[in-house]
Protein backbone atom coordinates (compact mmCIF):
# COMPACT_ATOMS: atom_id res chain seq x y z
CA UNK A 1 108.99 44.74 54.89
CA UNK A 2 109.94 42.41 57.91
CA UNK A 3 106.58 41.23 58.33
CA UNK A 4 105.48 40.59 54.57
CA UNK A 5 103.68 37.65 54.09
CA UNK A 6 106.15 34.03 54.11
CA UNK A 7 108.35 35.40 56.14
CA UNK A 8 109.00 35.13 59.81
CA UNK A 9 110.47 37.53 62.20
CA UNK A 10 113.32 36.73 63.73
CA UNK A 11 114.07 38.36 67.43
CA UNK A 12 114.01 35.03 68.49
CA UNK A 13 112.91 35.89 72.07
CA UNK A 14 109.78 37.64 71.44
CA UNK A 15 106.18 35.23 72.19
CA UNK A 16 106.15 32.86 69.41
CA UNK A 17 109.00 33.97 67.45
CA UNK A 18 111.36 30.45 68.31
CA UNK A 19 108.95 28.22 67.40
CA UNK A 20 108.10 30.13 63.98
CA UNK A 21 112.05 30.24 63.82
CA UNK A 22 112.89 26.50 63.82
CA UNK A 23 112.45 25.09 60.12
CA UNK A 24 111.71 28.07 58.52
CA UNK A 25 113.67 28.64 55.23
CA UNK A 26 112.84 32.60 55.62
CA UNK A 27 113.65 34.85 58.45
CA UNK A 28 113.63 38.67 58.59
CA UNK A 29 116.55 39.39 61.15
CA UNK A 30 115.20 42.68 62.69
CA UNK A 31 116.52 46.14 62.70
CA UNK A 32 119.11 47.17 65.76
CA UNK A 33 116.75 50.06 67.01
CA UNK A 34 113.77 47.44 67.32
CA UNK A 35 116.11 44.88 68.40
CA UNK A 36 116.85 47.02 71.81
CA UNK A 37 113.66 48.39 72.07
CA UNK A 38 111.58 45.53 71.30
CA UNK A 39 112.82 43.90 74.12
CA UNK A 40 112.41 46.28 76.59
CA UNK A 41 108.71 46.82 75.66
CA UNK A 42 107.80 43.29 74.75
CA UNK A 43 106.96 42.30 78.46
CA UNK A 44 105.10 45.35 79.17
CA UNK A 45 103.10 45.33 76.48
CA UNK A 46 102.24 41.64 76.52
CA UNK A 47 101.39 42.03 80.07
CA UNK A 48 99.38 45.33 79.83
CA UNK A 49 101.24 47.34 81.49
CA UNK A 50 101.61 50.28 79.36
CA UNK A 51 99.12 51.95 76.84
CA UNK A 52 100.35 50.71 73.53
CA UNK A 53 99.42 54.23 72.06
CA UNK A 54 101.90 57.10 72.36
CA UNK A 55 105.42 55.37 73.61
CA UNK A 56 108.19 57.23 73.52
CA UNK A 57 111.82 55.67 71.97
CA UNK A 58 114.46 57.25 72.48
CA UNK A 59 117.77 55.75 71.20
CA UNK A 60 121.62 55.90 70.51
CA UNK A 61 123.75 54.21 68.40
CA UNK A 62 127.12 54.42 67.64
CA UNK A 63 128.38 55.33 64.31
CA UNK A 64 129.07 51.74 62.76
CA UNK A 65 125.01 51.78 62.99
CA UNK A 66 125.01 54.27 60.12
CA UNK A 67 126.30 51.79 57.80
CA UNK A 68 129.33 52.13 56.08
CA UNK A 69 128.61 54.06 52.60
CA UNK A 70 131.61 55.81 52.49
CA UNK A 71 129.73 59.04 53.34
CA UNK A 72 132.33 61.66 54.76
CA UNK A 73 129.48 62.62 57.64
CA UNK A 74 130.34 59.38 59.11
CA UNK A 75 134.39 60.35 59.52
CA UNK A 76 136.36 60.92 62.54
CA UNK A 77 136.17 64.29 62.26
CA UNK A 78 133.02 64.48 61.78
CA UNK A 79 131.60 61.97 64.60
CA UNK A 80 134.08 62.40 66.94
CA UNK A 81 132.59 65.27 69.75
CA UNK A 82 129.17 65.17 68.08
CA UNK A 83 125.66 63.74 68.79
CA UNK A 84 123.17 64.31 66.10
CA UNK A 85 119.52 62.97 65.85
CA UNK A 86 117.88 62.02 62.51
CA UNK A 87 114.94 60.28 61.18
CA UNK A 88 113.22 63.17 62.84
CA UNK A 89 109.91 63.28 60.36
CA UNK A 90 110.05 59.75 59.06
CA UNK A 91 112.32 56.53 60.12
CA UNK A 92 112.59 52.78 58.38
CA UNK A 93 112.42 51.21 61.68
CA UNK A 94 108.64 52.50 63.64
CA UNK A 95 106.47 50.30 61.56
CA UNK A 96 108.62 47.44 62.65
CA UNK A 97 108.39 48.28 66.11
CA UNK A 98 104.59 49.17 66.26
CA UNK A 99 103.61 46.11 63.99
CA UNK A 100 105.80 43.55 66.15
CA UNK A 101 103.98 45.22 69.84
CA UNK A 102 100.67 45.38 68.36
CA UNK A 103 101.45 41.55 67.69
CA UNK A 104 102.52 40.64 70.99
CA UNK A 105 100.27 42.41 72.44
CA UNK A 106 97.47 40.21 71.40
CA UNK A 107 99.60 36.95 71.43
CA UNK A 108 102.54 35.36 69.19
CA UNK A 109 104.25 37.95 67.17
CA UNK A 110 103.83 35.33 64.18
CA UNK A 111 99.88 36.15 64.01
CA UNK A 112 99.74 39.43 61.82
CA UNK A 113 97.20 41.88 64.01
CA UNK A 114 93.37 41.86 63.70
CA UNK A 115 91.32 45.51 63.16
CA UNK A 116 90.24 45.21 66.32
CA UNK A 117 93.64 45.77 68.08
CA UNK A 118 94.52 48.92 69.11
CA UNK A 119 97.56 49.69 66.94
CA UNK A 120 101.04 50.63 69.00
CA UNK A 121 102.08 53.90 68.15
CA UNK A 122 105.71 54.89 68.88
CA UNK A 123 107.53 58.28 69.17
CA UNK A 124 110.92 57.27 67.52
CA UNK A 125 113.67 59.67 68.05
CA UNK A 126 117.37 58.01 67.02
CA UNK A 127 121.30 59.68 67.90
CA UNK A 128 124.16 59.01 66.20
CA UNK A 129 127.02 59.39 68.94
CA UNK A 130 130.58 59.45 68.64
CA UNK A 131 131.30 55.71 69.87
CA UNK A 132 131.97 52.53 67.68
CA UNK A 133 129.52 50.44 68.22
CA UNK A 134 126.45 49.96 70.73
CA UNK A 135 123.10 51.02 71.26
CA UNK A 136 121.43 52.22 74.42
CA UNK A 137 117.47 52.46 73.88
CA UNK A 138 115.38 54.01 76.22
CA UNK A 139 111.79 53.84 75.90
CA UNK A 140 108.57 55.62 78.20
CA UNK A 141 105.64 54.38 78.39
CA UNK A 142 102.08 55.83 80.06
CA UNK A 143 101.27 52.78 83.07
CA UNK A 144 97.60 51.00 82.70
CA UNK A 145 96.76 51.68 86.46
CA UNK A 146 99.44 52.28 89.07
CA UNK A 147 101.85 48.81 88.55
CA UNK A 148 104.60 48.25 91.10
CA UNK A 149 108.15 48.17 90.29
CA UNK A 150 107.91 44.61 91.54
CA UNK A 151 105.36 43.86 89.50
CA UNK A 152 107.44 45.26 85.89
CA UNK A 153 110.32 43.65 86.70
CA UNK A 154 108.18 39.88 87.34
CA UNK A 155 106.79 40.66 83.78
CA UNK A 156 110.18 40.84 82.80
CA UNK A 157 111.69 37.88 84.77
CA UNK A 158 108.89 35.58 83.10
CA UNK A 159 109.42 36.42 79.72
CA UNK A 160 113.17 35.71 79.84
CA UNK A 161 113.65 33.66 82.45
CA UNK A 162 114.96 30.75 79.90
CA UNK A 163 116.50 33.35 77.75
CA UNK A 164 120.42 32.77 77.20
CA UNK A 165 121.37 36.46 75.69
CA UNK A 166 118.33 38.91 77.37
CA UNK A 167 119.41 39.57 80.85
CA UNK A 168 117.08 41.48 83.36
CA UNK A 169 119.13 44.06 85.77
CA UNK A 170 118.00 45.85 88.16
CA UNK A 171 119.40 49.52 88.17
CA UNK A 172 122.46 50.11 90.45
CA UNK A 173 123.08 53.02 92.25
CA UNK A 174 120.34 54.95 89.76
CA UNK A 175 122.46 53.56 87.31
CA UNK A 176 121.69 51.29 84.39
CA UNK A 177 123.48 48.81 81.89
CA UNK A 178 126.30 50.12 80.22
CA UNK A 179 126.39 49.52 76.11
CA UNK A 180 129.90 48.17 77.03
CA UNK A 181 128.30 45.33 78.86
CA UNK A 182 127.31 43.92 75.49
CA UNK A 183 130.63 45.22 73.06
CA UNK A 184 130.68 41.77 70.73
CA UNK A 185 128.48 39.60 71.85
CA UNK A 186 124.84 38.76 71.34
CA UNK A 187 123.26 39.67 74.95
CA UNK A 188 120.63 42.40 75.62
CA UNK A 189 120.69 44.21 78.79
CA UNK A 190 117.12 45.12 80.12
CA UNK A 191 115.87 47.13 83.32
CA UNK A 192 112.79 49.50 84.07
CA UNK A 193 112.00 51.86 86.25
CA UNK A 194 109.30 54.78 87.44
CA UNK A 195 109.25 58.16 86.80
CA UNK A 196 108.17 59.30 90.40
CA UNK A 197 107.31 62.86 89.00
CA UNK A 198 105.17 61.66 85.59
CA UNK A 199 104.62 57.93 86.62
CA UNK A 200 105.88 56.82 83.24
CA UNK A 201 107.37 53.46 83.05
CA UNK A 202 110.78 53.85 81.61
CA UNK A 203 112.19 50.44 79.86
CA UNK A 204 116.22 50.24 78.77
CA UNK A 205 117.65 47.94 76.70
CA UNK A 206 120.76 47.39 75.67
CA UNK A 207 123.05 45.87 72.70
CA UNK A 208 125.51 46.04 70.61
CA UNK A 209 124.08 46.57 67.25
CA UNK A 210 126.81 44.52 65.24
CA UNK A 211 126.05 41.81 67.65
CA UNK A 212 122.06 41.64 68.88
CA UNK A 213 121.30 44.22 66.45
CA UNK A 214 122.81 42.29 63.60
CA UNK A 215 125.48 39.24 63.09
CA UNK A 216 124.71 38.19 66.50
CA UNK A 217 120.98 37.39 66.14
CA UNK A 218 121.89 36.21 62.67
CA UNK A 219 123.84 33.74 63.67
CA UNK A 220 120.98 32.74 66.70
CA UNK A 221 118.13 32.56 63.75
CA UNK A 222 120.16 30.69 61.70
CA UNK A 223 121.58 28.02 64.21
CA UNK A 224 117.80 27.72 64.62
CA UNK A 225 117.04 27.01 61.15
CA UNK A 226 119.44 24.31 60.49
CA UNK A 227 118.98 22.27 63.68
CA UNK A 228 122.19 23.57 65.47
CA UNK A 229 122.34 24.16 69.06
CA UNK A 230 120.59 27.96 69.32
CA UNK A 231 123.43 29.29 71.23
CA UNK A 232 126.07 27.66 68.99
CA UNK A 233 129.37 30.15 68.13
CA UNK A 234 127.75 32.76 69.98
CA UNK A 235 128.58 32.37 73.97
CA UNK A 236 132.06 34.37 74.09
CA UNK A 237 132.59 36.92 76.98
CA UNK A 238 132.05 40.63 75.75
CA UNK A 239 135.15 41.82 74.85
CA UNK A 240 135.42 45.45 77.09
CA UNK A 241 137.54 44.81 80.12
C-alpha cells in the first residue's frame, strides 16, 4: 500500500525519494524491516552488484517492533530468553522491499517499475528477540561477476556520502554495528562484506525501529514537507552509553 498511486515513499535517502519528499502533502513513511534493509541493498542494487532475484533478509527486531496490542505473547515472561521467527509463509513488509529495489534498480524509486524489469525477489525471514527496541538486518545477496570489497563499499560511500543519519562502517575486528549504536536516534548503520566460502555479498544495516524505522524518519519526511531544516529535532546523541 506504500506505493499506491499519489503517494510518495518516504526513506528519504533512497535515489529520488528527497526530491519527491519536499512539497508533497502525502508520504508513506516505510516499514522498520525495509527501513534497515532497504538501505543496505539500495547501493548494491542500483549499482548492479547483486542479482535482484533471490536475496536473502534476514532480520531482528526487538519486541516494541511487535506493536503494542496488549497481546500477552509480547510480556516479559514471555519475550524475555526467547527468539521466535514469524511471517514465515507470508509477511506485510516483502512487497515493499521488492517494489522499492526493483525501483531503484532502474532509477528514482518515485518511477513505479516497467514489465521489462526484472522484479526483486526477497527471502524475508523476521525474529522477535528479547530486547526493547532495535533492529539488526542482515541481507545476502548472489554478486553480478566477482566485485571487490573496495568496490561495495565505494557504491556505498557514493550513495550516502551527503547523508546526515546513514553511516557506512567498515566491520571491526569481524565485527559489525551494534543496534545500540542507533538506541533513539534516527541514524542507520551500514557495512558489507564477502562470504569467502559462497561469495555472497552480505549487506547489514542497522536502526532503531522507533527511531529510523518509525518517529525518527517521520519526523525527517515531515521537516521536509513543511520547509524545515531536514535534520531539524532529530540530531541528539544515541542514548546507550
Amino acid at each position: 500500500h506504500r506505493f499506491v498511486d499519489g503517494w510518495d515513499y518516504g526513506l528519504t535517502e533512497l535515489p529520488g525519494a528527497r526530491a519527491a519528499i519536499v512539497g508533497s502533502s502525502r508520504v508513506a513513511n516505510p516499514g522498520c524491516y525495509p527501513a534497515a534493509s532497504l538501505l543496505a541493498l539500495a547501493p548494491l542494487v542500483a549499482s548492479g552488484l547483486i542479482e535482484p532475484t533471490g536475496i536473502v533478509v534476514d532480520a531482528k527486531s526487538g519486541v516494541s517492533g511487535a506493536g503494542r496490542g496488549g497481546r500477552s505473547e509480547f510480556g516479559f515472561a514471555e519475550t524475555n530468553e526467547d527468539v521466535m521467527p514469524y511471517g514465515l509463509e507470508k509477511h506485510v513488509h516483502v512487497p515493499e522491499m521488492c517494489e522499492a529495489l526493483t525501483r531503484v534498480q532502474s532509477g528514482p524509486v518515485t518511477v513505479p517499475s516497467q514489465s521489462t524489469a526484472a522484479r526483486v525477489t526477497i527471502a524475508f525471514t523476521p525474529h522477535l528477540i528479547p530486547m526493547t527496541r532495535g533492529i539488526v538486518s542482515t541481507t545476502y545477496g548472489r554478486p553480478v561477476g566477482t566485485p571487490s570489497i573496495d568496490a561495495i563499499f565505494s557504491a556505498a560511500d557514493a550513495m550516502y556520502a551527503n547523508e546526515p543519519f546513514v553511516k557506512v562502517v567498515r566491520p571491526m575486528n569481524g565485527r559489525g554495528p551494534h543496534s545500540t549504536w542507533t538506541t533513539g536516534s534516527n541514524l542507520c548503520f551500514v557495512t558489507y562484506s564477502v562470504n569467502q566460502v559462497t561469495g555472497h555479498i552480505v549487506a547489514i544495516g542497522v536502526i532503531d525501529n522507533l527511531g529510523k524505522g518509525a518517529a525518527g524518519q517521520a519526523i525527517q519526511n515531515a521537516n521536509l514537507m513543511t520547509g524545515q531544516a531536514e535534520t531539524a529535532g532529530l540530531m541528539g546523541l544515541p542514548l546507550s552509553p
